[in-house]
C-alpha atoms as a PDB file:
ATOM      1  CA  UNK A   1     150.647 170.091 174.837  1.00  0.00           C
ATOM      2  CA  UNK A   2     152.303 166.570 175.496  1.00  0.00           C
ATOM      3  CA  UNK A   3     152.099 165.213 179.130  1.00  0.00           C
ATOM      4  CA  UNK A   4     155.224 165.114 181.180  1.00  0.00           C
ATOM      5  CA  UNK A   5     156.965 162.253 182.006  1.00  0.00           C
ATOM      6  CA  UNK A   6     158.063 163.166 185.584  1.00  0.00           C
ATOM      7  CA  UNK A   7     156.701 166.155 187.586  1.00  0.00           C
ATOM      8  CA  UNK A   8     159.273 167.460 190.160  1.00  0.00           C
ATOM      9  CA  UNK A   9     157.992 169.243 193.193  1.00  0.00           C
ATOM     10  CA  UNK A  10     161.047 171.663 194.213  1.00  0.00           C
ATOM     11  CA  UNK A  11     158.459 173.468 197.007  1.00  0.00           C
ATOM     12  CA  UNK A  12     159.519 173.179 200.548  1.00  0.00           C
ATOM     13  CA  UNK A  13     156.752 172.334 203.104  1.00  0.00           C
ATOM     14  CA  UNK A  14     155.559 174.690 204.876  1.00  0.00           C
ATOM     15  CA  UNK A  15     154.703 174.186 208.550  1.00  0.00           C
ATOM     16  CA  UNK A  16     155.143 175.880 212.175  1.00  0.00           C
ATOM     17  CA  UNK A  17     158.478 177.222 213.578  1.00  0.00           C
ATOM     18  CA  UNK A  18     160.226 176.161 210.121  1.00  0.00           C
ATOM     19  CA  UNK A  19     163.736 177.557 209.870  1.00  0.00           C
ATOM     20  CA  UNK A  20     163.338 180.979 207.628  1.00  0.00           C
ATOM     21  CA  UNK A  21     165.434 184.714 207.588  1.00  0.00           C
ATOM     22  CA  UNK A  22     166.821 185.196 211.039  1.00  0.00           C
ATOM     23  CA  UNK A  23     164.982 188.425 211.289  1.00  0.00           C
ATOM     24  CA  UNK A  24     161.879 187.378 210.083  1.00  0.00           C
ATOM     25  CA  UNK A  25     158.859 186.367 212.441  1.00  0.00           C
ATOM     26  CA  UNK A  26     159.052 182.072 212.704  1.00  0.00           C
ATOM     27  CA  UNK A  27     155.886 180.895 211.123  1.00  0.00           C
ATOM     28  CA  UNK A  28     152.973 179.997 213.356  1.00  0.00           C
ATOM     29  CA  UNK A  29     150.020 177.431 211.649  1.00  0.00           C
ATOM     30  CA  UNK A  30     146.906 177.578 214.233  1.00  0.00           C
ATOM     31  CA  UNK A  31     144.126 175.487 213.678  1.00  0.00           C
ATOM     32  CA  UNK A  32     140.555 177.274 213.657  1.00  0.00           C
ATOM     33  CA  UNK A  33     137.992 174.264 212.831  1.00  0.00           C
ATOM     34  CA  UNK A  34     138.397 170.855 213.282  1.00  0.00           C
ATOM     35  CA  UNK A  35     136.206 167.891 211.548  1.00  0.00           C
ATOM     36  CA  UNK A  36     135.864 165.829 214.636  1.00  0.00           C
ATOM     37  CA  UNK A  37     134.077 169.084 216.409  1.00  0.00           C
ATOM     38  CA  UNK A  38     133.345 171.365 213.735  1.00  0.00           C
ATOM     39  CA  UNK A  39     132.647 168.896 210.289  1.00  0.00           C
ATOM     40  CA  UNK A  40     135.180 170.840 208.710  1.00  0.00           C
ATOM     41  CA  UNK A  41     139.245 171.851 209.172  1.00  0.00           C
ATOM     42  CA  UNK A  42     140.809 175.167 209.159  1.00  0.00           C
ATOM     43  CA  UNK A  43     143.643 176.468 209.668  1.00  0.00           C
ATOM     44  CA  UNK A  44     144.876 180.324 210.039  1.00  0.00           C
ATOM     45  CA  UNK A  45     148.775 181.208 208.881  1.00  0.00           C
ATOM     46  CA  UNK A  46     150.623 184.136 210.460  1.00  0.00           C
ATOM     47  CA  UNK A  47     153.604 183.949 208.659  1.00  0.00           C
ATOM     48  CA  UNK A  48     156.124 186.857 206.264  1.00  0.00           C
ATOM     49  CA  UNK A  49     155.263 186.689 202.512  1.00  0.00           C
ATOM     50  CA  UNK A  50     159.045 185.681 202.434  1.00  0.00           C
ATOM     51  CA  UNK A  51     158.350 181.970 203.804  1.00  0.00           C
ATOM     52  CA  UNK A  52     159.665 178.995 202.518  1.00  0.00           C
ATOM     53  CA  UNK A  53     160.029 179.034 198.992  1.00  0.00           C
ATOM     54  CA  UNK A  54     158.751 182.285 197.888  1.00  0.00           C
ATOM     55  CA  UNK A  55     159.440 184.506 194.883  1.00  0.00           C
ATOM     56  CA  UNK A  56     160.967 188.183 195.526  1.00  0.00           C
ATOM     57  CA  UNK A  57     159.499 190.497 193.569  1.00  0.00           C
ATOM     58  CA  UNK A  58     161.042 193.739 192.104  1.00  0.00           C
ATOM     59  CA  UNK A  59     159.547 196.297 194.472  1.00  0.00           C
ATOM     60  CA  UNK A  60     161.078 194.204 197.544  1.00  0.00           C
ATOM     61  CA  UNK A  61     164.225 196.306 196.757  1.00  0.00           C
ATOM     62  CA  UNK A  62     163.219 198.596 194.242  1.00  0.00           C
ATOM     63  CA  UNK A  63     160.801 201.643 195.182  1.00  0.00           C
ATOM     64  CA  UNK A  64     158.156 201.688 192.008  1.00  0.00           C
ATOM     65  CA  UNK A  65     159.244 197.876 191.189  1.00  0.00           C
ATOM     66  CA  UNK A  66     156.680 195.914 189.803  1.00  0.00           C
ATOM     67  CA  UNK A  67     154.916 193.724 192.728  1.00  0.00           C
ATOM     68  CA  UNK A  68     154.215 190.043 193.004  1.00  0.00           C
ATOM     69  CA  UNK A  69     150.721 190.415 191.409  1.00  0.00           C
ATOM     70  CA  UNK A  70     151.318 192.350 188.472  1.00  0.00           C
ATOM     71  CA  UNK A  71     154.253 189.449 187.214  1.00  0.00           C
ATOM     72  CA  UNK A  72     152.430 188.386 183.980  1.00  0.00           C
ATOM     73  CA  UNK A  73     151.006 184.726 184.526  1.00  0.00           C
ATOM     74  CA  UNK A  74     152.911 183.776 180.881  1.00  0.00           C
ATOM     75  CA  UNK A  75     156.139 184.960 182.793  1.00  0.00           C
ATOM     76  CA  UNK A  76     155.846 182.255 185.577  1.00  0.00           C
ATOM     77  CA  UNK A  77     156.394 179.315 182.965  1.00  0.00           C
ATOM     78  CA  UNK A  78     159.185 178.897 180.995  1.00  0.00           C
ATOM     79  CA  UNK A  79     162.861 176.903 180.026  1.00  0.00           C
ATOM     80  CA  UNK A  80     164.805 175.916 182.946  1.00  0.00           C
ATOM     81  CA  UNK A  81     168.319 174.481 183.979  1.00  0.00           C
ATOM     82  CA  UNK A  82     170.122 173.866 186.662  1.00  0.00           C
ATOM     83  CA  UNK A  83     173.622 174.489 187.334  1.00  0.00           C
ATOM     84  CA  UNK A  84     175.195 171.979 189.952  1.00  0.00           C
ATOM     85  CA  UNK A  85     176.990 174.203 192.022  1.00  0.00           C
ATOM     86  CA  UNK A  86     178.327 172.020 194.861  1.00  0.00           C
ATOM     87  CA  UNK A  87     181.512 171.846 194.164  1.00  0.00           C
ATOM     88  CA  UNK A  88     182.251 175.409 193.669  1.00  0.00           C
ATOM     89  CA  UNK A  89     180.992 177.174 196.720  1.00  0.00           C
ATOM     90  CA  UNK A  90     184.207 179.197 198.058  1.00  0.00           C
ATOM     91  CA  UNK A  91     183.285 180.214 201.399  1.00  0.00           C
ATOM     92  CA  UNK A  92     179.864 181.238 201.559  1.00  0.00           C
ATOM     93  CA  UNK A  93     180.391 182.782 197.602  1.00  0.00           C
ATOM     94  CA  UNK A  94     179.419 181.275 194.464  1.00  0.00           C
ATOM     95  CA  UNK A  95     181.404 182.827 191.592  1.00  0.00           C
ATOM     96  CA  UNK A  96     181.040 184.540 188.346  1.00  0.00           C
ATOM     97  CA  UNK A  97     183.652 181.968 186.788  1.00  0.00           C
ATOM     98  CA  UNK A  98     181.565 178.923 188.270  1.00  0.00           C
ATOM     99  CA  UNK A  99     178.311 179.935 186.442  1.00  0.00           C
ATOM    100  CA  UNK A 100     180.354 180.389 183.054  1.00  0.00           C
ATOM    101  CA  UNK A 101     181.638 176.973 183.680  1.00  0.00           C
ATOM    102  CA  UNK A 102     178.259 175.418 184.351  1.00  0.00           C
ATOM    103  CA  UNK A 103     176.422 177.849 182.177  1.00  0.00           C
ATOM    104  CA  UNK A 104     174.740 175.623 179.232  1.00  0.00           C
ATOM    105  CA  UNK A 105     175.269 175.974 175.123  1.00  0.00           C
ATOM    106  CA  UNK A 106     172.674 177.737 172.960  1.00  0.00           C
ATOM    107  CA  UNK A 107     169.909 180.425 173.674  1.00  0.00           C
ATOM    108  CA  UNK A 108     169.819 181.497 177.674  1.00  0.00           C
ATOM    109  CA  UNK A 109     167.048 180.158 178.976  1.00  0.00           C
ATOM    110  CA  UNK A 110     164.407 181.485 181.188  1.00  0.00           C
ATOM    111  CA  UNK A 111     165.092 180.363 184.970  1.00  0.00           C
ATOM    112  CA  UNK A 112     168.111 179.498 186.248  1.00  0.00           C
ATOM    113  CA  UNK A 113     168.399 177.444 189.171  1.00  0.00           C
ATOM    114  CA  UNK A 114     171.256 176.847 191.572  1.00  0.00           C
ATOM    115  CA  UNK A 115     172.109 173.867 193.125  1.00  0.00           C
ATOM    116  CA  UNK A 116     174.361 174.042 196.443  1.00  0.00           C
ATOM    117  CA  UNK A 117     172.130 171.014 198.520  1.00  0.00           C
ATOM    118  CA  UNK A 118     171.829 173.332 201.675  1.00  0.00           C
ATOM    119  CA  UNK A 119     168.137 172.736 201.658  1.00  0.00           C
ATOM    120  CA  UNK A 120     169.657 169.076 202.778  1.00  0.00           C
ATOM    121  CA  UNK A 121     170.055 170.469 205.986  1.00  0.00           C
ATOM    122  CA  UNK A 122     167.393 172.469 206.517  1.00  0.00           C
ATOM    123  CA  UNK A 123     167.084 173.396 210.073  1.00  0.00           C
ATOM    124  CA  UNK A 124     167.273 176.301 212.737  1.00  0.00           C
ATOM    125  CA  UNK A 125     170.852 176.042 213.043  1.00  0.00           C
ATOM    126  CA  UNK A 126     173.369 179.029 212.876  1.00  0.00           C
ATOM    127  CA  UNK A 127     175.041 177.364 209.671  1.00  0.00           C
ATOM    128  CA  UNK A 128     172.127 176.785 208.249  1.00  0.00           C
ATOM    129  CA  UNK A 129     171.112 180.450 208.728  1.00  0.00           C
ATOM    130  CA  UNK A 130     174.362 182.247 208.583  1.00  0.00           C
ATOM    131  CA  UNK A 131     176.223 180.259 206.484  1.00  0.00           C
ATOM    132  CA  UNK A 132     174.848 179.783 202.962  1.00  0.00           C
ATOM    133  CA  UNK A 133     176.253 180.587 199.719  1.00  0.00           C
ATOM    134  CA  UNK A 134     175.291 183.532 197.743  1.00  0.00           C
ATOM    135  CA  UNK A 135     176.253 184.926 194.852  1.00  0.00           C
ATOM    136  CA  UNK A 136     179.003 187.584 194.390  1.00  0.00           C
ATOM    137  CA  UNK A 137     177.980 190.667 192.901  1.00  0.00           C
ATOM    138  CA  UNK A 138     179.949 189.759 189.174  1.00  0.00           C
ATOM    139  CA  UNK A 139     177.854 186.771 189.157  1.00  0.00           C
ATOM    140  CA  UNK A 140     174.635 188.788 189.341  1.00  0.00           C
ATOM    141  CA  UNK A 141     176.417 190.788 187.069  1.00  0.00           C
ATOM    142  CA  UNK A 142     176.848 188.122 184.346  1.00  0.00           C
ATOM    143  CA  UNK A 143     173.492 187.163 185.062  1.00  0.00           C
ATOM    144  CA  UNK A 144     171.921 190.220 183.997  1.00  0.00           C
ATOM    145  CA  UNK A 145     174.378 190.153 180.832  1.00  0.00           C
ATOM    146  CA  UNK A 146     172.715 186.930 180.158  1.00  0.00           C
ATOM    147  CA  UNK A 147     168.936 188.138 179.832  1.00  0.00           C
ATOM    148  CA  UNK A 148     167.508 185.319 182.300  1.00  0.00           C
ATOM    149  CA  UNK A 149     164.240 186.011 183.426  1.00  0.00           C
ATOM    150  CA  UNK A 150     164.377 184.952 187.258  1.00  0.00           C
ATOM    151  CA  UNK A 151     167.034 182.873 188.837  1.00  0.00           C
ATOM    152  CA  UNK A 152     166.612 179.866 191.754  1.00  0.00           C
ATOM    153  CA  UNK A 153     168.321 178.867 194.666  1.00  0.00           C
ATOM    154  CA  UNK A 154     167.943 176.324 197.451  1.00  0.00           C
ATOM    155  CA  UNK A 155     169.680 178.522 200.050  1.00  0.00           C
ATOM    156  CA  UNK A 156     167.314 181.182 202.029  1.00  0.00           C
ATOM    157  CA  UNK A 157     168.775 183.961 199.912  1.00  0.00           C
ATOM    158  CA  UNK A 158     170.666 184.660 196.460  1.00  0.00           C
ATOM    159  CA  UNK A 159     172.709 186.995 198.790  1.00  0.00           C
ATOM    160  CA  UNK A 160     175.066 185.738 201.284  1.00  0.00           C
ATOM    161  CA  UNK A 161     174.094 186.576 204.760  1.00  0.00           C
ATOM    162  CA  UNK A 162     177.486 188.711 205.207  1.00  0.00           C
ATOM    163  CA  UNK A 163     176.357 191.218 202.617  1.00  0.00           C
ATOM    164  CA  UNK A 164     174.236 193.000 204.300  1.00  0.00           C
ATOM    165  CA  UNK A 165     173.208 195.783 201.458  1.00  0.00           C
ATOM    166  CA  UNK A 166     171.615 192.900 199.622  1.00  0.00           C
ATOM    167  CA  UNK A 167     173.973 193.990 196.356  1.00  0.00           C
ATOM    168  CA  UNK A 168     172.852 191.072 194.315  1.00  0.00           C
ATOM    169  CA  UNK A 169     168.992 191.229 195.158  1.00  0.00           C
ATOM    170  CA  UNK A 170     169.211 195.102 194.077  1.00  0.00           C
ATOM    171  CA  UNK A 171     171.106 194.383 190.578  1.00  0.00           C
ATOM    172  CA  UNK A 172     169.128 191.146 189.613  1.00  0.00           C
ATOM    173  CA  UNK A 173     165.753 192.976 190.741  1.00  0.00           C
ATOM    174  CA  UNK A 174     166.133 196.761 189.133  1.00  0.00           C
ATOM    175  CA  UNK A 175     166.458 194.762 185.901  1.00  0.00           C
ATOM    176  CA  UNK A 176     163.893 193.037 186.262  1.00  0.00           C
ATOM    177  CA  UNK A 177     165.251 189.559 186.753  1.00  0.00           C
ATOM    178  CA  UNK A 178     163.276 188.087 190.022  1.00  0.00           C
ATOM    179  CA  UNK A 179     164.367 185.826 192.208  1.00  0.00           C
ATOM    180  CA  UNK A 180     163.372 182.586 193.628  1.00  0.00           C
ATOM    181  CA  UNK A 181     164.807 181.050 197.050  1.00  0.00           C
ATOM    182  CA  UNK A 182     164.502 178.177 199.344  1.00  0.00           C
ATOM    183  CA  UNK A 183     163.888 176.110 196.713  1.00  0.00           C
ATOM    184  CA  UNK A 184     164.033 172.354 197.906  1.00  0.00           C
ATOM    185  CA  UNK A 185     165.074 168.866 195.985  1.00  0.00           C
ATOM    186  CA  UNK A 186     167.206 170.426 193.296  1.00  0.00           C
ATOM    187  CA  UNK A 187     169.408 167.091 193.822  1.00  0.00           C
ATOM    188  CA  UNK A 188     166.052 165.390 191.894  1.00  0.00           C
ATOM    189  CA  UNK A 189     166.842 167.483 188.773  1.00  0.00           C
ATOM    190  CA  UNK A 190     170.128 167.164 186.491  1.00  0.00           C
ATOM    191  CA  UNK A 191     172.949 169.424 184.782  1.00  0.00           C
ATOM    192  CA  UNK A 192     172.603 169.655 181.221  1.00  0.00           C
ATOM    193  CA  UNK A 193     168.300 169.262 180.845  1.00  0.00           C
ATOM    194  CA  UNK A 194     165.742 171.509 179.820  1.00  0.00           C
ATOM    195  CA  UNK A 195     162.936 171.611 182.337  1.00  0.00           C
ATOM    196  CA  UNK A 196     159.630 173.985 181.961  1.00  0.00           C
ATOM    197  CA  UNK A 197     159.180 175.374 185.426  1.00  0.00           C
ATOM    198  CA  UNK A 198     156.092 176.289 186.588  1.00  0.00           C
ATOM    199  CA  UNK A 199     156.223 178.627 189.624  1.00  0.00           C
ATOM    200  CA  UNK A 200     153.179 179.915 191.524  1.00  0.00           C
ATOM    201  CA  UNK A 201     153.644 182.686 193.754  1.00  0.00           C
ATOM    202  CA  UNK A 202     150.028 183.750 195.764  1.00  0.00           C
ATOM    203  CA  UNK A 203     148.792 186.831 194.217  1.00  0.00           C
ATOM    204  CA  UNK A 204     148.792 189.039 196.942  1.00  0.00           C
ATOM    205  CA  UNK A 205     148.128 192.541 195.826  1.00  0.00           C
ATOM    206  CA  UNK A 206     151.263 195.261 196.073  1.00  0.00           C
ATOM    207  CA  UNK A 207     153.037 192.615 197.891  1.00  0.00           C
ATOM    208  CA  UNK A 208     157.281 192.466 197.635  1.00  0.00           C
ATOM    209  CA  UNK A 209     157.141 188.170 197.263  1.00  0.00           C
ATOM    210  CA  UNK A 210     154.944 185.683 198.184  1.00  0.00           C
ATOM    211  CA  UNK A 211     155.174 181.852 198.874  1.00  0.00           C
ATOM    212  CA  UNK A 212     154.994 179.995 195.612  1.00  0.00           C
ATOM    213  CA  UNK A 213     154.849 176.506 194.654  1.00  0.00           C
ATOM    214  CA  UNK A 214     157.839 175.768 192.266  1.00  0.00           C
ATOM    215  CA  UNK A 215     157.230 172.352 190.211  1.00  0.00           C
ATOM    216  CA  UNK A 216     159.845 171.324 187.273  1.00  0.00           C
ATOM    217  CA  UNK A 217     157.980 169.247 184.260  1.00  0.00           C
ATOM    218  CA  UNK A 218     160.333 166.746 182.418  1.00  0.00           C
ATOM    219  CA  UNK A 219     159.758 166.073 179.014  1.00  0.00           C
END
C-alpha cells in the first residue's frame, strides 16, 4: 500500500458546551485525575453518541437497522469525492439538480461528501443551528439511485432543520446508505479528486451512531 502524500483530518474537536442538535444534551468533559495530584490524567465524557462528527447508523431511523457496531470494518474505507456545494444552497435546500451538476464521471464512488462551509461558523448561534442546508428528499432520492455507500456533510444534519420527519435520514438509511455529519475542513479537500476516506466511528454495541474520526488520504 503506497503512503499518502497529505492526510486530511475532516474531524471536528470535540470539547465542552460545543454547539450540537438543539435538542440534544450540550456536551460536558469533566476531569477525574490529574498528573500534578494524581501522576496520571483522566477525563469522563457525558455527551449523545450524536456529537460532533459522528456517523448515523441505520437503526437510528430504522427499527431492525443494522447498528454502529455491526458496519463491517472493510465498509468504513473506501473512494471519496467531494461535491462543492456553496454556491447552490437555495434556502436552507441543496438540490437534486446541484448534485447531478457536481456529480463526477465514471463508476460512483463510495462516500460522498458535501461541501456547504457552515462548519466555518461553527457556534451556538440560532443560524448556525436552525439554519443549515439539507438535502431535499429527490436528492436523497438520486442518491440512493446512485449506489453510494454513505454520504458526508459539514452541516449538523443531511436533513434541514425545517423537516422535521427526518425524510432524507429515513430514505438514505432503510437502504442502507449511512450518513456522516458535522464533518469539518471540507474547504482543505477539492472538486474533481479521488480521496480514500477512512472513518472511525466508536464501536459501541446496538448503538444508532457514534462519534467517529473522519480522515481523507491523498494519493
Amino acid at each position: 500500500m503506497s503512503v499518502p502524500s497529505r492526510v486530511h483530518d475532516l474531524t471536528a474537536t470535540l470539547q465542552t458546551h460545543m454547539a450540537t442538535w438543539p435538542t440534544s444534551p450540550l456536551p460536558v468533559f469533566e476531569p477525574t485525575a490529574f498528573n500534578a495530584r494524581d501522576g496520571v490524567a483522566a477525563e469522563r465524557i457525558i455527551c449523545s453518541s450524536h456529537t460532533g462528527t459522528h456517523v448515523d447508523a441505520p437503526y437510528h431511523f430504522v427499527e431492525g437497522g443494522r447498528t454502529i457496531d455491526a458496519i463491517p470494518p472493510e465498509d468504513l474505507v473506501g473512494p471519496a469525492v467531494v461535491l462543492d456545494l456553496r454556491a447552490e444552497i437555495d434556502g436552507t435546500l441543496l438540490r437534486r439538480a446541484s448534485l447531478e451538476r457536481h456529480w463526477p464521471k465514471g463508476p460512483a464512488p463510495a462516500f460522498v461528501l458535501l461541501r456547504t462551509d457552515w462548519s466555518q461558523q461553527r457556534a451556538p448561534t440560532r443560524r448556525y443551528l436552525y439554519d443549515f442546508p439539507g438535502l431535499e428528499v429527490s436528492a436523497a432520492e438520486f442518491l440512493v439511485e446512485r449506489g453510494i455507500r454513505a454520504v458526508g456533510t459539514d452541516t449538523l444534519s443531511i436533513d434541514p432543520y425545517a423537516n422535521s420527519q427526518f425524510e432524507v435520514h429515513k430514505i438514505l438509511l432503510s437502504h442502507g446508505i449511512w450518513i456522516i455529519e458535522a464533518l469539518d475542513h471540507l474547504d482543505r479537500l477539492r472538486e474533481g479528486v479521488v480521496y480514500t476516506l477512512v472513518v472511525g466511528p466508536l464501536k459501541i454495541g446496538g448503538g444508532s451512531g457514534a462519534m467517529s474520526r473522519v480522515l481523507a488520504l491523498e494519493s
